[in-house]
Protein backbone atom coordinates (compact mmCIF):
# COMPACT_ATOMS: atom_id res chain seq x y z
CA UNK A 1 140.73 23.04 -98.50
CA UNK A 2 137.65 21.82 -97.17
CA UNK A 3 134.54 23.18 -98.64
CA UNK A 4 132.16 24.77 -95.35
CA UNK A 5 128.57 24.93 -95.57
CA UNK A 6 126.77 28.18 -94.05
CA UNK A 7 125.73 26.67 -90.83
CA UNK A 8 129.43 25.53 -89.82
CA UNK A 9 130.99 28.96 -89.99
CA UNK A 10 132.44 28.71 -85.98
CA UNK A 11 133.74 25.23 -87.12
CA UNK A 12 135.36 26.82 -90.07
CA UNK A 13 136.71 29.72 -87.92
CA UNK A 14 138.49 27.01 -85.77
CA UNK A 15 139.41 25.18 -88.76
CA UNK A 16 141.38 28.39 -89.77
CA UNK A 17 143.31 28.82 -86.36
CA UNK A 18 144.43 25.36 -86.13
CA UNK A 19 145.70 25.24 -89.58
CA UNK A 20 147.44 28.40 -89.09
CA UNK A 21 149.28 27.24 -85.65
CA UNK A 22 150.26 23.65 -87.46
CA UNK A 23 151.48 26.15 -90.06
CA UNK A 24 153.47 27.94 -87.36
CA UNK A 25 154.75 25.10 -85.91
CA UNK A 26 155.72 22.96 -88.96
CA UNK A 27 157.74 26.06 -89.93
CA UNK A 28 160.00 25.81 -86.75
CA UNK A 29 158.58 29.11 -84.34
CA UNK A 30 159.97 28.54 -80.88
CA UNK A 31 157.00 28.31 -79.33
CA UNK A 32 155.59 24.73 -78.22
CA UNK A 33 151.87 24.69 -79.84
CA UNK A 34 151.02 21.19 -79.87
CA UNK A 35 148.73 21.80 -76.42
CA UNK A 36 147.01 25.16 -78.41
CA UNK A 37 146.23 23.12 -81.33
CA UNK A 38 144.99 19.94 -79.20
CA UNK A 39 143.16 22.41 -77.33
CA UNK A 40 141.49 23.85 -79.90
CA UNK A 41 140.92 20.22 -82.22
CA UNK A 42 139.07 19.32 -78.98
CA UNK A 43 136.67 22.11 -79.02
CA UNK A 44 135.86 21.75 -82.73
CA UNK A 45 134.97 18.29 -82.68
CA UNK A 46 132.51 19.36 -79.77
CA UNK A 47 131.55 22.19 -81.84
CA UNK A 48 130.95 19.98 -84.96
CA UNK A 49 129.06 17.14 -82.84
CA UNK A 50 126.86 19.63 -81.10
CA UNK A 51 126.07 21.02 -84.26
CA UNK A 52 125.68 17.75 -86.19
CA UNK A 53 123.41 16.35 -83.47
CA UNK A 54 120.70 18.67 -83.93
CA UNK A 55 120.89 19.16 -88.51
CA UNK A 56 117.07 20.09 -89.38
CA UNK A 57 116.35 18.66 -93.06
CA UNK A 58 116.92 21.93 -94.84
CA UNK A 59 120.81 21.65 -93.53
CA UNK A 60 120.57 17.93 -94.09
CA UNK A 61 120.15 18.70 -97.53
CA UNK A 62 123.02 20.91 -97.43
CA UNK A 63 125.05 17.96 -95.81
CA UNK A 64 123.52 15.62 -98.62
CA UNK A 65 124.84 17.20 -101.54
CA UNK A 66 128.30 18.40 -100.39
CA UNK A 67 130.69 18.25 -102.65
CA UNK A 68 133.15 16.22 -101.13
CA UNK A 69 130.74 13.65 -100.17
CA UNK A 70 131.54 10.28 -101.27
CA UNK A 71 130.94 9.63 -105.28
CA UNK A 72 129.93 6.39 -107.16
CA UNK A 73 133.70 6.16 -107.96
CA UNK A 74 135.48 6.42 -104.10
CA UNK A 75 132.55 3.61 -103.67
CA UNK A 76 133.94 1.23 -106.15
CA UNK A 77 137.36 1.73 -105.46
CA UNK A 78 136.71 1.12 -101.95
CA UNK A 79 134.14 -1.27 -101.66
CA UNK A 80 135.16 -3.60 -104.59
CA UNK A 81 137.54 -5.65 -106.89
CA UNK A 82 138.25 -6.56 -110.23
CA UNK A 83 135.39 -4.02 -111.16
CA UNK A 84 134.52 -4.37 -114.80
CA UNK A 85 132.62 -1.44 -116.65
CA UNK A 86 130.19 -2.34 -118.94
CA UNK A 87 128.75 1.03 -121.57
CA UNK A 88 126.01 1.84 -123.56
CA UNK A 89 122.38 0.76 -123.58
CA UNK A 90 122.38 -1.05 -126.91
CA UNK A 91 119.55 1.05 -128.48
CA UNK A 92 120.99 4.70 -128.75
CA UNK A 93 123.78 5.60 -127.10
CA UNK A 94 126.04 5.65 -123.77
CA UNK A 95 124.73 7.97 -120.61
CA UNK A 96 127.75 8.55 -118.17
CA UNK A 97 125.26 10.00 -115.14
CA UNK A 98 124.20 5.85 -114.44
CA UNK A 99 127.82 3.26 -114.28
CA UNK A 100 127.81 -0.19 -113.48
CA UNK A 101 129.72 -3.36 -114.31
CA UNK A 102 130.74 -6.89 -112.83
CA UNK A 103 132.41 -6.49 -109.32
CA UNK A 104 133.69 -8.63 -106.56
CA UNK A 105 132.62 -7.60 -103.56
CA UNK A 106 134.06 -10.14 -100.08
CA UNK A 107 135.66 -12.37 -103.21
CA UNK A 108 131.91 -12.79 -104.59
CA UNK A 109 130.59 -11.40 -107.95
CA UNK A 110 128.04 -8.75 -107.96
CA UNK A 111 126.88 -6.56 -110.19
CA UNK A 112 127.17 -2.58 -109.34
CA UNK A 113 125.09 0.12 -110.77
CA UNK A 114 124.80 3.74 -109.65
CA UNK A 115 124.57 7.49 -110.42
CA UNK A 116 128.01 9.46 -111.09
CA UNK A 117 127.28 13.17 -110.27
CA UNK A 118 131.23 13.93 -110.92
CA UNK A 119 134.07 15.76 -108.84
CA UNK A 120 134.82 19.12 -110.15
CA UNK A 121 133.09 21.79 -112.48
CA UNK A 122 134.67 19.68 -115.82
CA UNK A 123 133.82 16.28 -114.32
CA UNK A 124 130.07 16.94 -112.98
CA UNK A 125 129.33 18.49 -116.58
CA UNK A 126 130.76 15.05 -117.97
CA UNK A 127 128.61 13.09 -115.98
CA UNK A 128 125.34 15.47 -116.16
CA UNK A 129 125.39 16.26 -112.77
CA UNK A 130 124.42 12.64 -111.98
CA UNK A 131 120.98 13.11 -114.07
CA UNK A 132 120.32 10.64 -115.68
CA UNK A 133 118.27 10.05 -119.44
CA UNK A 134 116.50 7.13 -120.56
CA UNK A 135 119.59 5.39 -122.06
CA UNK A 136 120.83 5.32 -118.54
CA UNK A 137 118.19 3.83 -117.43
CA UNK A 138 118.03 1.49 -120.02
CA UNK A 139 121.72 0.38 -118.96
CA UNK A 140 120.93 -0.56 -115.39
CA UNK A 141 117.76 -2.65 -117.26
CA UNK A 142 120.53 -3.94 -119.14
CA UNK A 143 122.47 -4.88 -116.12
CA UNK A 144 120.15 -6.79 -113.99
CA UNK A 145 119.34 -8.50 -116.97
CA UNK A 146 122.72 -10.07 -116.68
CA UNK A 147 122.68 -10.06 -112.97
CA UNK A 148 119.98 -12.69 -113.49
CA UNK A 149 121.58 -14.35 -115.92
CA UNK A 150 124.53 -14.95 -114.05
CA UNK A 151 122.30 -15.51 -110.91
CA UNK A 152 124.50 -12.37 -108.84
CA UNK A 153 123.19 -10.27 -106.44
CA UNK A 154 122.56 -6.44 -107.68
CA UNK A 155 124.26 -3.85 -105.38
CA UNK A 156 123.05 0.04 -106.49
CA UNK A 157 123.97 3.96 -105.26
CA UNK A 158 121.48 6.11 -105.42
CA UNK A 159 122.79 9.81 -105.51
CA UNK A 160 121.19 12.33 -108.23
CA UNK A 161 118.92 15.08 -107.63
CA UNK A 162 116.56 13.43 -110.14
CA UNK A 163 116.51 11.98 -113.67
CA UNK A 164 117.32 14.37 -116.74
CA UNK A 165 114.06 16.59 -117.46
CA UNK A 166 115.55 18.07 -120.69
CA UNK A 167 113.68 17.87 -124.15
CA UNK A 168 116.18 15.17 -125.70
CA UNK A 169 115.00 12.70 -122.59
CA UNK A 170 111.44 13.36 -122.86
CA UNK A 171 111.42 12.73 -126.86
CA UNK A 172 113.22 9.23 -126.66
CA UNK A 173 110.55 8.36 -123.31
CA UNK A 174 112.50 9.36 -119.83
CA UNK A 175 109.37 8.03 -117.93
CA UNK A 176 108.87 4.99 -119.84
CA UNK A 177 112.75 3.92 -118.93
CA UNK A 178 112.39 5.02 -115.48
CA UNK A 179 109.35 2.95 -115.09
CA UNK A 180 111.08 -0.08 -117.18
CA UNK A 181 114.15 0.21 -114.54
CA UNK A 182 111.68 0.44 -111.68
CA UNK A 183 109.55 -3.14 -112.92
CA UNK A 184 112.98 -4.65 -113.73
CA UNK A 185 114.29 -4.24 -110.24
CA UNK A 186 111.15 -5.38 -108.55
CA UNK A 187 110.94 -8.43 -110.40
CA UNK A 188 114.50 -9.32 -110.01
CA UNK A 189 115.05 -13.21 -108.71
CA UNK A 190 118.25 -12.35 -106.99
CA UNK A 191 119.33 -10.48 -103.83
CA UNK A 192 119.51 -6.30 -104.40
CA UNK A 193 120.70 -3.95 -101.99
CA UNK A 194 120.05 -0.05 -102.95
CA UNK A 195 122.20 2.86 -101.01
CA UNK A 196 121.42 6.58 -100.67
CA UNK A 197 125.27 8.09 -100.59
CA UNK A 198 123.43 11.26 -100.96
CA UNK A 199 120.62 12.67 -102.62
CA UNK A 200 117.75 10.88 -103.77
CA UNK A 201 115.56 12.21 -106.08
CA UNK A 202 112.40 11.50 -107.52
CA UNK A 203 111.94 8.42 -109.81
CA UNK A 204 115.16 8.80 -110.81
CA UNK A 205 116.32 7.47 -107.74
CA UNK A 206 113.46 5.09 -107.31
CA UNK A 207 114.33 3.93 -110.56
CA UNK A 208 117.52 2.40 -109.17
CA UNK A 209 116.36 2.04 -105.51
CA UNK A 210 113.05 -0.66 -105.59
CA UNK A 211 115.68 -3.67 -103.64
CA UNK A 212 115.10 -6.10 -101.00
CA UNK A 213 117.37 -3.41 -98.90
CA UNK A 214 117.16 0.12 -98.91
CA UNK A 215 120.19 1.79 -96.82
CA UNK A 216 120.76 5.08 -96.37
CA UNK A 217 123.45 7.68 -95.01
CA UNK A 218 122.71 9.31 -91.56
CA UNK A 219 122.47 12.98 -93.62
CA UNK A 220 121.65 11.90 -96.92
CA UNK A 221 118.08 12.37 -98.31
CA UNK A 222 115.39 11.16 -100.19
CA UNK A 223 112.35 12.67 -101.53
CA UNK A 224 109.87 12.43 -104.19
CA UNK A 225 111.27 16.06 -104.88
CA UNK A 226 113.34 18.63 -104.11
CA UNK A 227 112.96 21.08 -101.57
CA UNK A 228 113.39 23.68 -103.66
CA UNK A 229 110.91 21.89 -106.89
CA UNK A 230 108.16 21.82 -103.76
CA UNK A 231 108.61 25.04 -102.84
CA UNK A 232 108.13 26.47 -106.61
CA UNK A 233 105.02 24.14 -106.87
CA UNK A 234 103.09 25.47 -103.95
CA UNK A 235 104.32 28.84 -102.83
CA UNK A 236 105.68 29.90 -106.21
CA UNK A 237 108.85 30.92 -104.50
CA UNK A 238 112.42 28.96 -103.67
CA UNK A 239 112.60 30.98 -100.69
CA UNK A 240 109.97 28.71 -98.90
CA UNK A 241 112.74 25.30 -99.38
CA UNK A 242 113.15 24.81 -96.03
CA UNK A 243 109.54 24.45 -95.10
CA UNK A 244 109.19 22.04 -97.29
CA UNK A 245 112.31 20.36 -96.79
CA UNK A 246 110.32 19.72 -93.15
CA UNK A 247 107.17 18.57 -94.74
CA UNK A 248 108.62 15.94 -97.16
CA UNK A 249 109.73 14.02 -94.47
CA UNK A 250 112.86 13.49 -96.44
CA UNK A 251 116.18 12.44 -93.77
CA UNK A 252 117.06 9.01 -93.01
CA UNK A 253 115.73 9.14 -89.74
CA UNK A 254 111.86 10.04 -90.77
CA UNK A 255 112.32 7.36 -93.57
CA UNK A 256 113.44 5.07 -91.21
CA UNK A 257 110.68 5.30 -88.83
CA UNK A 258 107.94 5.26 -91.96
CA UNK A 259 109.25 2.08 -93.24
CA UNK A 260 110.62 3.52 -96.56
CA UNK A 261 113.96 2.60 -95.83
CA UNK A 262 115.51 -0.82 -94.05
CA UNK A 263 118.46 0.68 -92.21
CA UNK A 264 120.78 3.71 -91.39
CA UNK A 265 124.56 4.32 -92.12
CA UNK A 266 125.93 5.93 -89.38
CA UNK A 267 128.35 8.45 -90.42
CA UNK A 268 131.57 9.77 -88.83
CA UNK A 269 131.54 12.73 -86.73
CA UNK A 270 130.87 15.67 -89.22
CA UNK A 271 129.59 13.90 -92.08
CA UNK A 272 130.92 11.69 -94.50
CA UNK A 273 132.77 14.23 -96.49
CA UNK A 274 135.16 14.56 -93.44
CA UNK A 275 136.53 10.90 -93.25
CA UNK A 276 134.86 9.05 -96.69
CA UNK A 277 137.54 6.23 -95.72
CA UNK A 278 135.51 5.49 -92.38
CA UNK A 279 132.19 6.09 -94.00
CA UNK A 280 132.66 3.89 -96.73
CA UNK A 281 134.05 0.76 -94.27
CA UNK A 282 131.13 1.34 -92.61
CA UNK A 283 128.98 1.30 -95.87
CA UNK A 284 130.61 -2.07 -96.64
CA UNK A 285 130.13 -3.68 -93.81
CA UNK A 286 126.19 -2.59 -93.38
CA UNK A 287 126.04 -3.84 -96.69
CA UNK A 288 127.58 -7.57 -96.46
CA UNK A 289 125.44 -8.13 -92.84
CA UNK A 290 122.41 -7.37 -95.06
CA UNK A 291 123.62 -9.13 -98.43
CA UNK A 292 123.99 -12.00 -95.63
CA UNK A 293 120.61 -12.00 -94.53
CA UNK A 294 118.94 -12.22 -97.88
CA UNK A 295 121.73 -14.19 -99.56
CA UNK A 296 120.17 -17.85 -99.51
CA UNK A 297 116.83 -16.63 -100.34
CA UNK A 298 114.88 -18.11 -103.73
CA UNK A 299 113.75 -16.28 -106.19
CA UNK A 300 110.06 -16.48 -105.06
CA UNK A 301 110.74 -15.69 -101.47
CA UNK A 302 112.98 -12.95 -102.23
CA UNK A 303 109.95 -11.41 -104.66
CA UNK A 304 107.39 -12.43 -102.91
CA UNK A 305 109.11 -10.12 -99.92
CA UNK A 306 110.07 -7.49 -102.16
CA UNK A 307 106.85 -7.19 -103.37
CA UNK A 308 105.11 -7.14 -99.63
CA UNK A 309 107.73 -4.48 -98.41
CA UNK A 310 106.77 -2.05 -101.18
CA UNK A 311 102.96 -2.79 -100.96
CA UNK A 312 102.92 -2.24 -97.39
CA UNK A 313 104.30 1.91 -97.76
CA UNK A 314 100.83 2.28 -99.17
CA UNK A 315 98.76 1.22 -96.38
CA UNK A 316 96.88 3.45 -93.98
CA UNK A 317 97.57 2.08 -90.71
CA UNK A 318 94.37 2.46 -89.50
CA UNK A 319 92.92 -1.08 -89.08
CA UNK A 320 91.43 -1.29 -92.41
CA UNK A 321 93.15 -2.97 -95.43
């Protein structure tokens, strides 16, 4: 069963009543309900697009890190070929939260990268919860490394809720790695295309998310921190989330219109965890119109563009320079 979020309790209500008549009807009652149940399908997908239509970023969030939201995996599978996983950063050990490998993607060779947060209780443990500690990092270094090698364009996923904070991470230098994998990707001489499937947080998503393109879901988000870590820091209090979750400026739509992100990924109606088959068709073809754009690009062009995109977040548009 679908996992509901707190704001779509009338959808789930209708949810309930149509299951329950298909239920009736698939066990052979008399009664003709195929008009009751298209009645009622018809009224939740108005329900769910009036209430989708009008998501402030605190339910965004919400939206962002459901559950059944797309994962790195349903990407791969999806979106690519012949994918090839490639472990381990060659210095201390393997970190499951950041996956990549040699992919086809349209019959060409890419290289993927992206955070894992996992499926279930067992698998999200596995995978850290998709954060991430320096050896991950390290990995996707690793990995454009060989994308430039092998002169293939770099395709990432951004979805993590930040990079691991715990003791371990800090010792062997989490913020040296994030920076590393931040420099790496900037300087890269071939095309890079970075995704936010969900959440984006912090420089741990930055980490993986400094391309040539930045996409992003119509309710994912991406902030320098979470709602919630905002919240602690200047009202000392979790309760105050959603304020900040309006301040940060953190949907696709605000990001859009700032300039921190290149395009939007529409989503089907009720969010991508409804239909991740259409989301992620739509996901790959956004991605190969923009892969197409940049595709015959040199190296210096493509930095030298990279380099003004990023620059140009920092100005104050007030006339001066």
């Amino acid at each position: 069963m679908m996992t509901f979020l707190d704001f779509e309790k009338p959808i789930a209500e209708l949810e309930g009543r149509i299951r329950d008549l298909k239920k009736l009807s698939s066990e052979g009652a008399s009664l003709d309900l195929e008009e009751d149940v298209g009645r009622l399908e018809a009224k939740r997908d108005k329900l769910l697009r009036a209430t989708y239509a009008k998501l402030g970023p605190a339910q965004k969030t919400k939206v962002a890190r459901h559950p059944e939201r797309p994962h790195l995996r349903d990407i791969i599978a999806a979106l690519f070929t012949d994918f090839m996983p490639l472990a381990g950063d060659r210095g201390f050990a393997e970190d499951p939260a950041i996956q990549g490998g040699f992919a086809r993607f349209d019959g060409e060779s890419v290289i993927v990268i992206g955070h894992e947060k996992g499926a279930d209780t067992q698998d999200r443990i596995a995978h850290n919860f998709g954060m991430a500690r320096p050896e991950g990092y390290r990995k996707a270094v690793r990995l454009m490394d060989l994308a430039e090698r092998f002169h293939l364009p770099v395709l990432t996923f951004i979805d993590t809720p930040g990079a691991y904070p715990g003791l371990g991470a800090e010792e062997r230098g989490q913020a040296e790695a994030i920076a590393r994998s931040t420099e790496r990707m900037l300087a890269l001489e071939v095309p890079s295309i970075a995704t936010i499937v969900g959440e984006g947080g912090s420089g741990g998503a930055v980490a993986l998310a400094a391309a040539d393109r930045v996409l992003m879901f119509e309710h994912a988000i991406y902030s320098v921190i979470s709602p919630e870590g905002c919240a602690s820091i200047l009202w000392r209090t979790a309760e105050k989330a959603d304020t900040a979750a309006e301040a940060l400026k953190i949907t696709a739509q605000d990001l859009e219109r700032l300039g921190v992100i290149d395009a939007v990924v529409p989503e089907p109606l009720g969010g991508a965890h409804r239909d991740p088959a259409t989301a992620l068709a739509t996901l790959s073809q956004t991605i190969a119109d923009q892969l197409k754009a940049i595709a015959g690009l040199d190296a210096l062009t493509l930095k030298a563009a990279r380099r003004e995109k990023f620059l140009e977040m920092g100005r104050h548009l007030d006339g001066r320079r």
